[in-house]
PDB file of N, CA and C in Angstrom:
ATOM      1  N   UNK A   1       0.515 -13.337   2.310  1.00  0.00           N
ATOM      2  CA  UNK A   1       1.764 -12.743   2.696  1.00  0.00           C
ATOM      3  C   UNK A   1       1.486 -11.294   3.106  1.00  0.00           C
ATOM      4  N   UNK A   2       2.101 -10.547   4.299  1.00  0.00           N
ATOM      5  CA  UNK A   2       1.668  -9.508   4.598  1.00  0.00           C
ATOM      6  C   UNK A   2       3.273  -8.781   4.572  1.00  0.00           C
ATOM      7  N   UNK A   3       3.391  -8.003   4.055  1.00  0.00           N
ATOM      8  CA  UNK A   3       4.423  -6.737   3.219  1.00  0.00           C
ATOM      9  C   UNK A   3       4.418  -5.576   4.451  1.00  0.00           C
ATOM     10  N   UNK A   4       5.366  -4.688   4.562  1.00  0.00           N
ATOM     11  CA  UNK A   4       5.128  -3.038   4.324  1.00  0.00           C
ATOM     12  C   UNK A   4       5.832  -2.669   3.685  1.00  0.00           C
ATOM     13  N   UNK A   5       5.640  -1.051   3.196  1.00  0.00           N
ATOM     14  CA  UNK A   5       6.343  -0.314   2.368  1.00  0.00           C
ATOM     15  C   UNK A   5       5.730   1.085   2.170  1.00  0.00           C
ATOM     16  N   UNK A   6       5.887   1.378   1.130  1.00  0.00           N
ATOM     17  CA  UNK A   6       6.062   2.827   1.199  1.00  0.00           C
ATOM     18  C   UNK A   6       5.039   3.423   0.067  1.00  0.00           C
ATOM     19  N   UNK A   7       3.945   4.120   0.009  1.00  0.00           N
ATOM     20  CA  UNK A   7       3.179   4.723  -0.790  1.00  0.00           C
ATOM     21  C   UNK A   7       4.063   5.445  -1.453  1.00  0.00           C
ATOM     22  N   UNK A   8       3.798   5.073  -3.489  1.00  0.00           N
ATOM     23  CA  UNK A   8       4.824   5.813  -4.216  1.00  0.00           C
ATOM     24  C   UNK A   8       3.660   6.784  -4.737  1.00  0.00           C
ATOM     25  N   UNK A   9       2.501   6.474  -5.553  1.00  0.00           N
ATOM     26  CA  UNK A   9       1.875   6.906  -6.036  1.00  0.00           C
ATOM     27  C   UNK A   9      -0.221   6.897  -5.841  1.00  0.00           C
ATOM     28  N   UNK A  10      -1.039   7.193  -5.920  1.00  0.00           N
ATOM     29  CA  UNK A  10      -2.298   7.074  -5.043  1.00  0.00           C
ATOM     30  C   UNK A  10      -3.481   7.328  -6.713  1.00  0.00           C
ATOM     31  N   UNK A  11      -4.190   6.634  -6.798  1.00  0.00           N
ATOM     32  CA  UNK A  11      -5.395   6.924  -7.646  1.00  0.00           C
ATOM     33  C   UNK A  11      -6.370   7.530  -6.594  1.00  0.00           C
ATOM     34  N   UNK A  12      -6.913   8.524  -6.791  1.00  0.00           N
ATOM     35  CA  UNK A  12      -7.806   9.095  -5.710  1.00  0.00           C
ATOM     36  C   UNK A  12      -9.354   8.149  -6.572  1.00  0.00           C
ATOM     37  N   UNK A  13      -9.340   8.562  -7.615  1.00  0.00           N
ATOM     38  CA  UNK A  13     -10.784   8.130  -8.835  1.00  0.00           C
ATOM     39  C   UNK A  13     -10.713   6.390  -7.991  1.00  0.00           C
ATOM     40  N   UNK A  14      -9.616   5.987  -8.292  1.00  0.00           N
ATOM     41  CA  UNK A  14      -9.765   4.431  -8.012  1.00  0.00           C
ATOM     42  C   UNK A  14      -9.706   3.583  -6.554  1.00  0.00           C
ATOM     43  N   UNK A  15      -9.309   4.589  -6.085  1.00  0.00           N
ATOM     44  CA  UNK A  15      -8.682   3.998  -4.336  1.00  0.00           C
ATOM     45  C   UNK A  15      -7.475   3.246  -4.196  1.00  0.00           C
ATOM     46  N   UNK A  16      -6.854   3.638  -5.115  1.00  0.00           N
ATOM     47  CA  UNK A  16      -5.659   2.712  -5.595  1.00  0.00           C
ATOM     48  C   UNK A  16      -4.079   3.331  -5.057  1.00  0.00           C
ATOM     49  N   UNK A  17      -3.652   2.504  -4.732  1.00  0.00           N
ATOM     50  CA  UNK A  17      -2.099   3.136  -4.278  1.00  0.00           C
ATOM     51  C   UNK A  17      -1.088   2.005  -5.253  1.00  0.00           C
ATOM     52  N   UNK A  18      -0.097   2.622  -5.395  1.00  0.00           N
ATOM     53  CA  UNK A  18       1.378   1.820  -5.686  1.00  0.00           C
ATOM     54  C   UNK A  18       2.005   1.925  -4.256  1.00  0.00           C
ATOM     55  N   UNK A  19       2.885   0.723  -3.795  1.00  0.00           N
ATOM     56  CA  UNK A  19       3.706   0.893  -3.130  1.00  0.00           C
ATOM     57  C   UNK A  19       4.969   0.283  -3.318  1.00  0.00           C
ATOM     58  N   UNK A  20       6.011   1.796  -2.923  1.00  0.00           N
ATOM     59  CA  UNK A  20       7.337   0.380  -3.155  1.00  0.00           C
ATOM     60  C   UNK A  20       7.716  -0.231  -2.065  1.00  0.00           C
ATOM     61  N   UNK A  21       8.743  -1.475  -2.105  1.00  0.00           N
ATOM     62  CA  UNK A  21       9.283  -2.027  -0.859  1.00  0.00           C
ATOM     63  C   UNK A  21      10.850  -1.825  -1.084  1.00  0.00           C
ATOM     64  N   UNK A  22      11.256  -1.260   0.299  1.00  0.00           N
ATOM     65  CA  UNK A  22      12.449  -0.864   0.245  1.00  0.00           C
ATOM     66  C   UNK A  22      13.855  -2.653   0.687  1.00  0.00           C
ATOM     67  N   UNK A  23      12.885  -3.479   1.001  1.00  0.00           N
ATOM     68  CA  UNK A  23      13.005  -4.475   1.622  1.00  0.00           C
ATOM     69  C   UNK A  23      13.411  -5.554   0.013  1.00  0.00           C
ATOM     70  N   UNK A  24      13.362  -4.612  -0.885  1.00  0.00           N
ATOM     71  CA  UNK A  24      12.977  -5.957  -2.636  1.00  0.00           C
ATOM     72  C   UNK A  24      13.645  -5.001  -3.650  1.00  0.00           C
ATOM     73  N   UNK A  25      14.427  -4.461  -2.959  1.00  0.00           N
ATOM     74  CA  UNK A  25      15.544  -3.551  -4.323  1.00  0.00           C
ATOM     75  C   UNK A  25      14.493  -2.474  -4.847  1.00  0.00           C
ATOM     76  N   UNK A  26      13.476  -2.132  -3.992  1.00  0.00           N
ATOM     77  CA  UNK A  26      12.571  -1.191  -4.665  1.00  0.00           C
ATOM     78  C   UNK A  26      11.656  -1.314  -5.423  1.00  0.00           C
ATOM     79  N   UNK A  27      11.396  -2.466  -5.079  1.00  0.00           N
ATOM     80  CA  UNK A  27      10.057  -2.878  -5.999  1.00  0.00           C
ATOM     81  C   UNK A  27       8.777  -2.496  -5.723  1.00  0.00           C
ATOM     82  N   UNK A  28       7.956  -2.211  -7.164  1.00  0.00           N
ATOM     83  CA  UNK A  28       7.007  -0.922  -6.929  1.00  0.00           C
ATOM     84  C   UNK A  28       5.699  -1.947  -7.312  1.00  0.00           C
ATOM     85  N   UNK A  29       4.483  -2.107  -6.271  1.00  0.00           N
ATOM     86  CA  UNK A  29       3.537  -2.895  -6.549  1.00  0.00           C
ATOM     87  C   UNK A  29       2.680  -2.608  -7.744  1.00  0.00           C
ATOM     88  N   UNK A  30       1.705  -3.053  -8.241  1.00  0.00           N
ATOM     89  CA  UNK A  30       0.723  -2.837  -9.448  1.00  0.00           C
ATOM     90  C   UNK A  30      -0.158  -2.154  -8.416  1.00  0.00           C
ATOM     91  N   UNK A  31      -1.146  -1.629  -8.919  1.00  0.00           N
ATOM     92  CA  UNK A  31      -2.286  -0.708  -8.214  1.00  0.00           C
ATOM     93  C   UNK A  31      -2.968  -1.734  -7.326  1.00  0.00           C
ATOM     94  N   UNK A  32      -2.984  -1.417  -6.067  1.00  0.00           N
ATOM     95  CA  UNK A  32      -3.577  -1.993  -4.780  1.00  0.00           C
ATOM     96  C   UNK A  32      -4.798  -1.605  -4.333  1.00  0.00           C
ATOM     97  N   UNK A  33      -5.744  -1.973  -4.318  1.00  0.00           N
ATOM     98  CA  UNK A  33      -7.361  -1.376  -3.995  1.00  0.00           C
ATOM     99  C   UNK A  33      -6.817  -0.764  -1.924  1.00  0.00           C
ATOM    100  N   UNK A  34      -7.276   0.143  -1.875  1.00  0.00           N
ATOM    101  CA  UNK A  34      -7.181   0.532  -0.692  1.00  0.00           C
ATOM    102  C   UNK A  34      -8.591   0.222   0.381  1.00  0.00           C
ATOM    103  N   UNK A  35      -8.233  -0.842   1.228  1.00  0.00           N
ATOM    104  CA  UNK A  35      -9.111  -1.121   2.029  1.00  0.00           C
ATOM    105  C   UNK A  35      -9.715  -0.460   2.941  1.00  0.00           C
ATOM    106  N   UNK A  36     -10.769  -0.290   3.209  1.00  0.00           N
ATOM    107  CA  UNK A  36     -11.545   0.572   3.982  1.00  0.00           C
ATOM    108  C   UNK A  36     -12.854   1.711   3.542  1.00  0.00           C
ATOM    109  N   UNK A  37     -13.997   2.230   4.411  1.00  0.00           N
ATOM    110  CA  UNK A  37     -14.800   2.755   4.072  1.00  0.00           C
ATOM    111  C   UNK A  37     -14.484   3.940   3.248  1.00  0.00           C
ATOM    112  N   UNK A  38     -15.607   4.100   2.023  1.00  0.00           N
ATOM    113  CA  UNK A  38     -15.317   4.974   1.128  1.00  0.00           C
ATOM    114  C   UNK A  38     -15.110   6.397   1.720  1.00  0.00           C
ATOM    115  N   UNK A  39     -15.604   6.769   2.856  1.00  0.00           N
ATOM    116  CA  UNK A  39     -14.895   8.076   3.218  1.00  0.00           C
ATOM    117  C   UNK A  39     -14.034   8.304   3.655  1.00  0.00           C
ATOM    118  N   UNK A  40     -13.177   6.796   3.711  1.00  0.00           N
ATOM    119  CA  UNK A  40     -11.715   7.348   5.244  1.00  0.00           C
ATOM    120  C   UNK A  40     -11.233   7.654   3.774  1.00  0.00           C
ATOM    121  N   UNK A  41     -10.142   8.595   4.234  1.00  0.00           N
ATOM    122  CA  UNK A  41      -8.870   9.146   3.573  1.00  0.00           C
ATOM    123  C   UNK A  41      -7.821   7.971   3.045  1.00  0.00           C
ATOM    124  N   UNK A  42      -7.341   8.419   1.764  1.00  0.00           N
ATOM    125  CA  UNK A  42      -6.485   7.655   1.559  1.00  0.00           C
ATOM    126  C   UNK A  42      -4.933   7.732   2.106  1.00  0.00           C
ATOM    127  N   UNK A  43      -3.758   6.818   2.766  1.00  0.00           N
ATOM    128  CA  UNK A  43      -2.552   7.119   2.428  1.00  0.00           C
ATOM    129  C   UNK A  43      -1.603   8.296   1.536  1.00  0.00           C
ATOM    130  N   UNK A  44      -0.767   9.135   1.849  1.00  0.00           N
ATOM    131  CA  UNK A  44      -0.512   9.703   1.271  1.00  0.00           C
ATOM    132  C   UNK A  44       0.995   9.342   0.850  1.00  0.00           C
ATOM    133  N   UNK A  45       1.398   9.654  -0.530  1.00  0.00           N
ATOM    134  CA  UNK A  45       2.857   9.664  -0.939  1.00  0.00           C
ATOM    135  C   UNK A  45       3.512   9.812   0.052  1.00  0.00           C
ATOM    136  N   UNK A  46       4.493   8.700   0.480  1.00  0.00           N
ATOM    137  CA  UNK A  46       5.664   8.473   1.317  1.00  0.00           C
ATOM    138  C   UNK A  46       4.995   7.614   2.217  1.00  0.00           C
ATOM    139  N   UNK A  47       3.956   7.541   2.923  1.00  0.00           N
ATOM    140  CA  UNK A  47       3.293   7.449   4.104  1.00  0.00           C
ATOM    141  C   UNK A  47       3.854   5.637   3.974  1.00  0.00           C
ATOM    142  N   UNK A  48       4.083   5.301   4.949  1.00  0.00           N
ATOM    143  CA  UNK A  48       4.447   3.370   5.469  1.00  0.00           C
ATOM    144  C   UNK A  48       2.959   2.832   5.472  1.00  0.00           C
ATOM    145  N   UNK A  49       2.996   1.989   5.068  1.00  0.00           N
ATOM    146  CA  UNK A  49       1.716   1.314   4.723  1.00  0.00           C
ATOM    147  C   UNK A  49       1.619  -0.571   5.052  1.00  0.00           C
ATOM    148  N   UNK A  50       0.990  -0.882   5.545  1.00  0.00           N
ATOM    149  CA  UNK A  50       0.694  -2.657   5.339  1.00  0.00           C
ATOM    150  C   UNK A  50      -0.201  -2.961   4.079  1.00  0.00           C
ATOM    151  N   UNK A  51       0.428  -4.276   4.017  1.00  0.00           N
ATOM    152  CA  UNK A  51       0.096  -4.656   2.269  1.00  0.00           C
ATOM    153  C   UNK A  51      -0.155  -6.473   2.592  1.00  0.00           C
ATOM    154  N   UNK A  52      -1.394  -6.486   2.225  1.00  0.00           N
ATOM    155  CA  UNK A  52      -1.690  -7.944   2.039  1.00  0.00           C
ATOM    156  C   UNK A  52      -1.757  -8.826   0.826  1.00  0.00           C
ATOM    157  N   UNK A  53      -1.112  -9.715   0.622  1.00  0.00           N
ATOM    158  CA  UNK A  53      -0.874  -9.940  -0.865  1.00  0.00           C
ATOM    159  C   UNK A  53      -2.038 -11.619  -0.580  1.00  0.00           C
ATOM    160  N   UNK A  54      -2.861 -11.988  -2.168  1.00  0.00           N
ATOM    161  CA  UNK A  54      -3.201 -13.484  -1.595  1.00  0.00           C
ATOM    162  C   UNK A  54      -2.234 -14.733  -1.690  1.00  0.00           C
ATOM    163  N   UNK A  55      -2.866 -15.743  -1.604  1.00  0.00           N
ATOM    164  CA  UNK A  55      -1.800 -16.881  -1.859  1.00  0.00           C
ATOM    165  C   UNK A  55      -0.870 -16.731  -3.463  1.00  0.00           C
ATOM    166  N   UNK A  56      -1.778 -16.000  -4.201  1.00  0.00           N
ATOM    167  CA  UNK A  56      -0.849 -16.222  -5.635  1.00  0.00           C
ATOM    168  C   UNK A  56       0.207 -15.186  -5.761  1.00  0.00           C
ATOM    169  N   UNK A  57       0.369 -14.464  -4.981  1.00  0.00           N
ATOM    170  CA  UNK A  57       1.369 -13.184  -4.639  1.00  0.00           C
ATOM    171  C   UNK A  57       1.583 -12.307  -5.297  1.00  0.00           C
ATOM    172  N   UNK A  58       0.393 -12.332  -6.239  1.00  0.00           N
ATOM    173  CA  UNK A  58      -0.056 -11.052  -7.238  1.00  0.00           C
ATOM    174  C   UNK A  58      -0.541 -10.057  -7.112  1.00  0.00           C
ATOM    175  N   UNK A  59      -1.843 -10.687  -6.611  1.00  0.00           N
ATOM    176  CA  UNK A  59      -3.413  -9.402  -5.963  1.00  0.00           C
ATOM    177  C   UNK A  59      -3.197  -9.342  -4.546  1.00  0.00           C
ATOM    178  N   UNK A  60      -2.850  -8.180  -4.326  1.00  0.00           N
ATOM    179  CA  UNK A  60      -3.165  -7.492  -3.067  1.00  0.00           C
ATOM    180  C   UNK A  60      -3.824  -6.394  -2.601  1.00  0.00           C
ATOM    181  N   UNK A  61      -3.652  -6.288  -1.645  1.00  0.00           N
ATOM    182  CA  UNK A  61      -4.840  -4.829  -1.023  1.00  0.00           C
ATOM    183  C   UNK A  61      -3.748  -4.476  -0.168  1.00  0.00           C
ATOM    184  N   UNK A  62      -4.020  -3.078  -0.172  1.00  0.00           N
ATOM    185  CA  UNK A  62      -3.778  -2.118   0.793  1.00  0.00           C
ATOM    186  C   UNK A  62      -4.041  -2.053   2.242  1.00  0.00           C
ATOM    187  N   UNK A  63      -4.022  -2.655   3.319  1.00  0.00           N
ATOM    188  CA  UNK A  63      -4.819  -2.578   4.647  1.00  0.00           C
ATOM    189  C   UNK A  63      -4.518  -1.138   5.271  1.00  0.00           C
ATOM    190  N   UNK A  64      -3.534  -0.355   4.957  1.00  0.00           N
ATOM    191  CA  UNK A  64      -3.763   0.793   5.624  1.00  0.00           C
ATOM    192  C   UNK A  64      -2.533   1.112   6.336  1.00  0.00           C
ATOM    193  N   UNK A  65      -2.611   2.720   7.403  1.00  0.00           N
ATOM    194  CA  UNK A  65      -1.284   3.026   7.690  1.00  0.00           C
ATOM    195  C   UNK A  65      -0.926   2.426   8.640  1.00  0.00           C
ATOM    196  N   UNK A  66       0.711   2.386   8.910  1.00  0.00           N
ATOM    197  CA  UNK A  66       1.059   1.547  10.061  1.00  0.00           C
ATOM    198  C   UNK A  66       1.543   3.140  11.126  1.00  0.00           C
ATOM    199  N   UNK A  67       0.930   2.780  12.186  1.00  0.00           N
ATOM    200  CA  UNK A  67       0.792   3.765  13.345  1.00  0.00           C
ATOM    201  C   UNK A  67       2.279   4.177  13.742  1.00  0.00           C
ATOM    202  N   UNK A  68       2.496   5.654  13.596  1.00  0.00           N
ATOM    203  CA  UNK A  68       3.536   5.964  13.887  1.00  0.00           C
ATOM    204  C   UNK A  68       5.162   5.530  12.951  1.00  0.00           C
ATOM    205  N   UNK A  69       4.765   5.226  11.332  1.00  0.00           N
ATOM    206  CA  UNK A  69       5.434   4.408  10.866  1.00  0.00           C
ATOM    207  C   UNK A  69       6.185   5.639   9.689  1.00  0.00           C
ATOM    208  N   UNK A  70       7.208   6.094   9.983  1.00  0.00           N
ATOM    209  CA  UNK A  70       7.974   6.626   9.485  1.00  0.00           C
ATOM    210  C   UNK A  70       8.598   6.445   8.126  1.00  0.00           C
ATOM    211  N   UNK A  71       9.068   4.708   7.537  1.00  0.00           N
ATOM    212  CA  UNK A  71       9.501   4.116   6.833  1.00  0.00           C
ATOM    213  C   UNK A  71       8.955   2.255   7.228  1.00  0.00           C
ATOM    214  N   UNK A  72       9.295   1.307   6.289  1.00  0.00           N
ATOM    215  CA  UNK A  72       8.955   0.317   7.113  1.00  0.00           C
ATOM    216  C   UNK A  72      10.144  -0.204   7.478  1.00  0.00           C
TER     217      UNK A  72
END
């Protein structure tokens, strides 16, 4: 399942983001591994983000910012 939403909170130590979805009454994900090479930058608080969840709709990852994405 592929999500967007909204970076609430960021582990820099972990690569980890929360995000909420404004789309689910505000529901705020569990820590999301942020995909991509260890030097790109992470998402920042507020920033719109894509979110890949797997089939069990638990564990997901972070894929990164959505271009020009204000809110989702």
């Amino acid at each position: 399942m592929i999500r967007t939403g909204i970076v609430s909170t960021i582990d820099l130590t972990a690569r980890t983001v929360r995000v909420t979805f404004p789309d689910r009454d505000d529901l705020v994900s569990g820590d999301l591994p942020v995909i991509g090479p260890e030097t790109s930058e992470l998402p920042a608080a507020g920033d719109s983000v894509l979110v890949a969840y797997i089939d069990n709709g638990y564990q997901g990852f972070c894929l990164g910012l959505i271009p020009g994405g204000d809110s989702p």
